[in-house]
Protein backbone atom coordinates (compact mmCIF):
# COMPACT_ATOMS: atom_id res chain seq x y z
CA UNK A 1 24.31 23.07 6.02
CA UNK A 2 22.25 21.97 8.68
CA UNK A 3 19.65 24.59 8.38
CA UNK A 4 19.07 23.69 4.64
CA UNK A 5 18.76 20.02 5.34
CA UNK A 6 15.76 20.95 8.03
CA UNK A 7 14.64 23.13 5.35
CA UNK A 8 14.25 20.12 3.02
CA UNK A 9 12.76 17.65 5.44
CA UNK A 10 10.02 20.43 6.49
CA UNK A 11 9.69 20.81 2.60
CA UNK A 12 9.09 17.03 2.26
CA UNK A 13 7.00 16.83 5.06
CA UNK A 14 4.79 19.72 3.80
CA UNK A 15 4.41 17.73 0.68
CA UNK A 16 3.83 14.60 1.98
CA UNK A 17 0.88 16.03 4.29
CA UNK A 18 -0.47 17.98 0.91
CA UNK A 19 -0.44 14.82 -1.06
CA UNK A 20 -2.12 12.85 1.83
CA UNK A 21 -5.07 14.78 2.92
CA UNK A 22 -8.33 13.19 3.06
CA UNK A 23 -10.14 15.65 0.51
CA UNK A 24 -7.09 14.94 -2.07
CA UNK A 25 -7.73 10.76 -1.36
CA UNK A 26 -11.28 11.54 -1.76
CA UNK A 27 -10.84 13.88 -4.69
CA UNK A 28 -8.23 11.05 -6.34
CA UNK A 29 -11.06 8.08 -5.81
CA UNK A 30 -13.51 9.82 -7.38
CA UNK A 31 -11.74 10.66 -10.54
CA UNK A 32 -11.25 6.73 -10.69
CA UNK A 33 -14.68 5.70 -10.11
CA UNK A 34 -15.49 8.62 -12.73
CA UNK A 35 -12.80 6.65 -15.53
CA UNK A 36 -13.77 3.63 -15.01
CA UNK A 37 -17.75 4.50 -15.47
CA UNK A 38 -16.47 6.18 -18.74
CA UNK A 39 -14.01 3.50 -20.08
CA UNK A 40 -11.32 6.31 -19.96
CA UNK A 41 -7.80 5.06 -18.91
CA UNK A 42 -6.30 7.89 -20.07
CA UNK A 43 -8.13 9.62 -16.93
CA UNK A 44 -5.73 7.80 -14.55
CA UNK A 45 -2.75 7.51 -16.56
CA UNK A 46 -3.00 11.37 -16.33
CA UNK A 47 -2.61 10.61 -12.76
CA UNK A 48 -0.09 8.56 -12.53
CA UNK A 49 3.87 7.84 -12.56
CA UNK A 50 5.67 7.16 -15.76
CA UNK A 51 6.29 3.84 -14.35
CA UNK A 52 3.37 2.84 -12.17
CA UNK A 53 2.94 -1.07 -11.78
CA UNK A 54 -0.79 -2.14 -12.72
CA UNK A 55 -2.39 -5.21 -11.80
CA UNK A 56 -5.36 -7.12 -12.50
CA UNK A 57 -5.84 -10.32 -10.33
CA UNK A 58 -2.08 -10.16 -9.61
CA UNK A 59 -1.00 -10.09 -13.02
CA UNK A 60 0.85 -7.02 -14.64
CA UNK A 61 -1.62 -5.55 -17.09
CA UNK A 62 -1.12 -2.62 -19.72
CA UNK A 63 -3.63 -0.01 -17.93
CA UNK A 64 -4.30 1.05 -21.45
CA UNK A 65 -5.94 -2.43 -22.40
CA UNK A 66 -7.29 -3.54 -18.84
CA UNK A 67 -10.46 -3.03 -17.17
CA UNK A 68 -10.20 0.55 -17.32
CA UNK A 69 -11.07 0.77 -21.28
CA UNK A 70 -13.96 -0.97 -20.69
CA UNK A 71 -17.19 1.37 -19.87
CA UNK A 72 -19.42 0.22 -17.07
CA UNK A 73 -22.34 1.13 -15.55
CA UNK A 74 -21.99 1.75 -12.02
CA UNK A 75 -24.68 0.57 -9.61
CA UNK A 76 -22.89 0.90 -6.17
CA UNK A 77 -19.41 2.89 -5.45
CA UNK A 78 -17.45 3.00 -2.13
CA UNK A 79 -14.41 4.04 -1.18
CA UNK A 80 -11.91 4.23 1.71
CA UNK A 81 -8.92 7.23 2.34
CA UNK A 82 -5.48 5.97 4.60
CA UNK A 83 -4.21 9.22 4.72
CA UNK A 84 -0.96 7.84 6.28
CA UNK A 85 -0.33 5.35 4.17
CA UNK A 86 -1.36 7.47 1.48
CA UNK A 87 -3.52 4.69 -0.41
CA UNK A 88 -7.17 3.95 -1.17
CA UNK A 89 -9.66 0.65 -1.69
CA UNK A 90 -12.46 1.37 -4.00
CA UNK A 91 -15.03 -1.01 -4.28
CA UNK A 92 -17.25 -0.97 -7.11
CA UNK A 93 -20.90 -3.18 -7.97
CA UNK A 94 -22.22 -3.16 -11.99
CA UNK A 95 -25.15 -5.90 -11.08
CA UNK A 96 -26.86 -3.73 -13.90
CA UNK A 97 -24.14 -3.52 -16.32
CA UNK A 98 -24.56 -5.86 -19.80
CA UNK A 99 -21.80 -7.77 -18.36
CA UNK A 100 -21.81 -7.93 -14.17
CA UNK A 101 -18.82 -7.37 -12.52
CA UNK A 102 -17.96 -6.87 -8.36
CA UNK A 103 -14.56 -4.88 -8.48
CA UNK A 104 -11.72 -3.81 -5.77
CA UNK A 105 -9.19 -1.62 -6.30
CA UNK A 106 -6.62 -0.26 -4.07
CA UNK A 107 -4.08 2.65 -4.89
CA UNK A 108 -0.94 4.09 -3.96
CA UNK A 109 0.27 7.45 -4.32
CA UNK A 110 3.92 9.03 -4.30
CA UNK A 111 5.34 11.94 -2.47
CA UNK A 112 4.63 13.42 -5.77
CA UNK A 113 0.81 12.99 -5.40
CA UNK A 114 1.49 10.82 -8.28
CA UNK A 115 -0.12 7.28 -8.62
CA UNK A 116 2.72 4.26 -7.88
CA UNK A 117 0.26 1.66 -8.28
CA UNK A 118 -2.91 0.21 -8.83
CA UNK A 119 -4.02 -3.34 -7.77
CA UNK A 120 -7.26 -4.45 -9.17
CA UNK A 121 -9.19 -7.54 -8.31
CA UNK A 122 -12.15 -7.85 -11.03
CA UNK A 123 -14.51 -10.83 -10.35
CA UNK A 124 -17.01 -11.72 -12.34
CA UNK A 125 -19.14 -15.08 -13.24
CA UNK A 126 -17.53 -18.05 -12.51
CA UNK A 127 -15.55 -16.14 -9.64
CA UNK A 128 -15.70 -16.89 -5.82
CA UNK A 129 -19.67 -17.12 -5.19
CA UNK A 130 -20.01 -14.36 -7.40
CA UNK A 131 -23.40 -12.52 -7.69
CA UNK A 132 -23.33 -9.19 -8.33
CA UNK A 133 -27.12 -8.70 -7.96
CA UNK A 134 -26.49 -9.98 -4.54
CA UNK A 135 -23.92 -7.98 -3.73
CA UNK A 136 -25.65 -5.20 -4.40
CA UNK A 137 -28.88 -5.94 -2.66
CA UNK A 138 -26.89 -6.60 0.75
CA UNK A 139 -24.99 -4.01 0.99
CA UNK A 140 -28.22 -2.28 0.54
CA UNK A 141 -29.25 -3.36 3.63
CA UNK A 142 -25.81 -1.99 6.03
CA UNK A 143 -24.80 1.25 7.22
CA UNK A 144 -21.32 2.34 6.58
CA UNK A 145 -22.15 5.95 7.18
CA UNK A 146 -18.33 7.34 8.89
CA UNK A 147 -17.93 6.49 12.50
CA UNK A 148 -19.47 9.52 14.93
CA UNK A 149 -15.67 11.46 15.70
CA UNK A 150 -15.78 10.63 19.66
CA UNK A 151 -16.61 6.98 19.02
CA UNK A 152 -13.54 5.96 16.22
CA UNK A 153 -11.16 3.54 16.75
CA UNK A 154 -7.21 3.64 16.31
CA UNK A 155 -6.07 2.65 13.05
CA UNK A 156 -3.84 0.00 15.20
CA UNK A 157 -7.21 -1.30 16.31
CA UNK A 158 -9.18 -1.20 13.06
CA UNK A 159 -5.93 -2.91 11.53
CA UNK A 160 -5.58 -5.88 14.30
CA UNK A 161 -9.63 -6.92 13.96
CA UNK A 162 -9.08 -7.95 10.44
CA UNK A 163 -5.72 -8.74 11.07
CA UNK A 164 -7.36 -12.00 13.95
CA UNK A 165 -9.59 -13.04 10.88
CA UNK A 166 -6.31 -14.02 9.32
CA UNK A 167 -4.68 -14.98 12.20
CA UNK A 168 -7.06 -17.58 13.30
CA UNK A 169 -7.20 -19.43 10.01
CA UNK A 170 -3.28 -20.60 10.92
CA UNK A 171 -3.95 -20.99 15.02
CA UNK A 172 -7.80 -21.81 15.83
CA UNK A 173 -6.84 -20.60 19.47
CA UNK A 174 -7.05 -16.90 18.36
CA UNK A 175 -9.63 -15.09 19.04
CA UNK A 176 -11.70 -12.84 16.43
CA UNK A 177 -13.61 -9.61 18.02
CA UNK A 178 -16.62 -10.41 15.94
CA UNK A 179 -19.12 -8.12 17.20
CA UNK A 180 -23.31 -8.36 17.47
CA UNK A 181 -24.39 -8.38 14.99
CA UNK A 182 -22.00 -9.64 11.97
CA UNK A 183 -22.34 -10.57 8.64
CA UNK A 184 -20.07 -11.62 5.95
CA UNK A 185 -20.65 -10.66 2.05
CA UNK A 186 -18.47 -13.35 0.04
CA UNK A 187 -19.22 -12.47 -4.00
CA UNK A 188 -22.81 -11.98 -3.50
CA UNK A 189 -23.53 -14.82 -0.93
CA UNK A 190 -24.28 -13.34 2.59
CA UNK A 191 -23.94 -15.29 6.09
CA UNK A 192 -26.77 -12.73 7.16
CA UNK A 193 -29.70 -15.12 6.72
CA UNK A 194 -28.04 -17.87 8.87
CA UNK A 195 -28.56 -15.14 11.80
CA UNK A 196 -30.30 -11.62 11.15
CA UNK A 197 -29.59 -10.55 14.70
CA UNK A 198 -26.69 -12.12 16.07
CA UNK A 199 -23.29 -13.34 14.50
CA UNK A 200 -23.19 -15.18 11.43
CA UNK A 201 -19.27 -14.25 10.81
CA UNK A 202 -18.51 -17.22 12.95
CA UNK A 203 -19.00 -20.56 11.65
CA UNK A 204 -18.07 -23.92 11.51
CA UNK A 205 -15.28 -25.89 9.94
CA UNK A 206 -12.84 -23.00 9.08
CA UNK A 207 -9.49 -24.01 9.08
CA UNK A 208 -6.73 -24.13 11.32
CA UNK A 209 -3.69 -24.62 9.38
CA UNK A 210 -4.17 -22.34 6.70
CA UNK A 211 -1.08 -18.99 5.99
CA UNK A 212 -2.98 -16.50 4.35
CA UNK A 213 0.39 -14.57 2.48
CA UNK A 214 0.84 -11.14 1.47
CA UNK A 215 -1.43 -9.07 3.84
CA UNK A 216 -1.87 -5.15 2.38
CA UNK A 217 -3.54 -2.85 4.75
CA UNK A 218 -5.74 0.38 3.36
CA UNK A 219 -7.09 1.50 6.63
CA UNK A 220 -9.31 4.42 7.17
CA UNK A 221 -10.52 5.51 11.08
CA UNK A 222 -12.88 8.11 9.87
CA UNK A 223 -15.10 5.05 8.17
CA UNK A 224 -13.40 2.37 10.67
CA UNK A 225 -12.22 -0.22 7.59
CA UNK A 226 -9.33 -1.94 7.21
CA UNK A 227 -9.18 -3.41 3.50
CA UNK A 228 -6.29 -6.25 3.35
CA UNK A 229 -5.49 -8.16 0.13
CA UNK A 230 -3.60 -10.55 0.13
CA UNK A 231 -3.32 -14.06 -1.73
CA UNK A 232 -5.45 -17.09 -0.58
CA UNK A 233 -4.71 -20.56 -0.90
CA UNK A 234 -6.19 -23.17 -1.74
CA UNK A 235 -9.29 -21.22 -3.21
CA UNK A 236 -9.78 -22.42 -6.08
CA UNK A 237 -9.62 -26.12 -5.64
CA UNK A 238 -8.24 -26.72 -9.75
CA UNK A 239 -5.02 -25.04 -8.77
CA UNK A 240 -3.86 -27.07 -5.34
CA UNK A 241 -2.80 -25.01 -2.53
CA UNK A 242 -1.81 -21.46 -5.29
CA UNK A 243 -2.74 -18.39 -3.55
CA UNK A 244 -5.66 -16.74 -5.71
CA UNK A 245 -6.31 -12.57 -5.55
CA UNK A 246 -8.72 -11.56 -2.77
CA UNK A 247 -9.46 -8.49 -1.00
CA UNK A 248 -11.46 -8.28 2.36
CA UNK A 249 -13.10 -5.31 3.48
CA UNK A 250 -14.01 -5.13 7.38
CA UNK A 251 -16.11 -2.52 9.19
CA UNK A 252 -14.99 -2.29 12.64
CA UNK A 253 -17.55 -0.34 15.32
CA UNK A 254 -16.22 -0.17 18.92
CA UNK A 255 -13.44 -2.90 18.36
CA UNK A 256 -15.65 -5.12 16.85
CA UNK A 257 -15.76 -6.23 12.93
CA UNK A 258 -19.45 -6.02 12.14
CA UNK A 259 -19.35 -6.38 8.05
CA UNK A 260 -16.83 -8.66 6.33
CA UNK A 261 -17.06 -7.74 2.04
CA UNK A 262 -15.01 -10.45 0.20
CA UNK A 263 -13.96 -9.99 -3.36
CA UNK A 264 -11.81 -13.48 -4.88
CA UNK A 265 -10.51 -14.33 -8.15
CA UNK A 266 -10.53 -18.20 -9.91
CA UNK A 267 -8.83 -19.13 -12.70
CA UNK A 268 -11.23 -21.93 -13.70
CA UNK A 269 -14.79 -21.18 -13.52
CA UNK A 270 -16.68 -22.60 -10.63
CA UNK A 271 -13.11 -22.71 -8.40
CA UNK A 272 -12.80 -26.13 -9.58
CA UNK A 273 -15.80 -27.24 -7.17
CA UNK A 274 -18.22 -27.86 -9.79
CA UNK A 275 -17.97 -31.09 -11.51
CA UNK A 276 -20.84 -30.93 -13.75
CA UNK A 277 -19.67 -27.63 -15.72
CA UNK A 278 -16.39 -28.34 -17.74
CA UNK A 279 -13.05 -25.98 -17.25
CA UNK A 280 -12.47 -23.60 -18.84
CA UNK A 281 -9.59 -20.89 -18.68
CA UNK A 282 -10.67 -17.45 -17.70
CA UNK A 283 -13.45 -16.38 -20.17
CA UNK A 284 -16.51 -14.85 -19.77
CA UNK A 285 -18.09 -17.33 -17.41
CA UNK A 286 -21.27 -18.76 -16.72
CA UNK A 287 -22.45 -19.81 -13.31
CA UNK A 288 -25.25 -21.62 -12.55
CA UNK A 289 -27.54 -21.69 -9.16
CA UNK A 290 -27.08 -25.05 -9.02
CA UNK A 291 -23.47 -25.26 -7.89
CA UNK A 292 -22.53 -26.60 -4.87
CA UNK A 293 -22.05 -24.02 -2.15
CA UNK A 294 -19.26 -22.43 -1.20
CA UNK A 295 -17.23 -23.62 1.69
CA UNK A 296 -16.77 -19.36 3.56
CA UNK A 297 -13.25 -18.12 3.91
């Protein structure tokens, strides 16, 4: 008896580590960046559970009508592999598609190298100081090239940096290892220009009594990120304090977060923080320069 149960663990365990590796992560990204360029859902139903729970900006979505049908050309892809966690964040930049769109994804997989779920947050015009053009052009400008092996971080460390970002907006006493230099990229809007050298992650005014909820780690040491999503309130202003979808990606070099990527989802155009535009429910949304700017988060 006992030898067959150790004969089943090492038999799960040899599966788990199969369905984990980084080249099957890798391999399992790129067939998604590959459907969604294509408009082919199909392509990761094929890849999935029976059952698998799809989302798009938090709310269950038939994967055969979402995003996924839609194809869309591809200006900028990135992805990140948690190869114990056994999950992936994509994120994805169409700034030259017909219809612009700034996407994050992140996916689970089963002991079955199945998919369990995927979590999509798909911004487009009207959404969180959302420029895809933007987007696109900063991130132009950074290096996420994978961290030299003798100079990664733990995953615990990778994890905790984002994890302070969080953490301060609740208890202003904590203290976030923002490194030299740092920039955040919120939508398309980049804190770079406030300080091309030094740090522009830290600024004024952020709050102090704010829970961020729901915190879901992809982390990956090889490319030392930590994705979290997790649901932000008070975001968009025409929905009180109601957490809204939003994914931040942090690069972490040495302990220290040196790119912030935001990603954030509105229900009303604007966020409710344009008065001269009129609400309207989510549509395909216009946004004008002209709005007043953002307050970061």
């Amino acid at each position: 008896m006992a030898a067959s149960i150790l004969a089943g663990l090492l038999l799960f365990t040899a599966s788990a580590s199969a369905e984990c590796t980084r080249d099957f992560l890798i391999g399992a990204t790129d067939k998604y960046v590959a459907a969604q360029a294509n408009g082919a859902a199909a392509d990761v139903v094929a890849l999935a559970t029976p059952n698998v729970t799809y989302t798009e900006n938090e709310v269950p979505t038939d994967i055969t009508k979402g995003i996924l049908t839609e194809s869309i050309k591809i200006d900028h892809n990135r992805s990140i592999h948690d190869t114990v966690n056994c999950a992936t964040f994509t994120e994805l930049i169409a700034a030259t598609n017909p219809h612009q769109y700034v996407i994050g994804t992140r996916i689970l997989f089963d002991s079955n190298n199945k998919i369990s779920l995927i979590e999509s947050i798909v911004t487009d015009k009207g959404d969180w100081a959302f420029n895809a053009t933007g987007y696109l052009y900063w991130d132009s400008l950074e290096n996420w090239d994978p961290i030299p092996e003798d100079k990664r971080d733990s995953r615990e460390v990778i994890q905790a940096a984002g994890n302070a970002y969080f953490e301060r907006f609740k208890n202003e006493s904590v203290v976030v290892p923002f490194g030299i230099p740092c920039s955040r990229l919120e939508g398309g809007a980049s804190t770079a220009p406030l300080n091309m050298t030094g740090d522009s992650c830290t600024l004024a005014g952020l709050p102090s009594t704010l829970v961020v909820t729901n915190r879901r780690f992809v982390v990956d040491e090889v490319m030392g990120v930590v994705d979290i999503f997790l649901g932000f309130p008070g975001l968009d202003r025409s929905q009180g304090n109601k957490t809204m979808p939003d994914s931040h990606v942090f690069r972490v070099e040495s302990g220290k977060i040196k790119y912030i990527h935001t990603v954030s989802s509105c229900v009303e155009a604007g966020c409710g923080m344009n008065g001269t535009i009129p609400m309207s429910r989510r549509v395909r949304r216009i946004r004008t320069f002209d709005q007043p700017r953002p307050v970061w988060h």
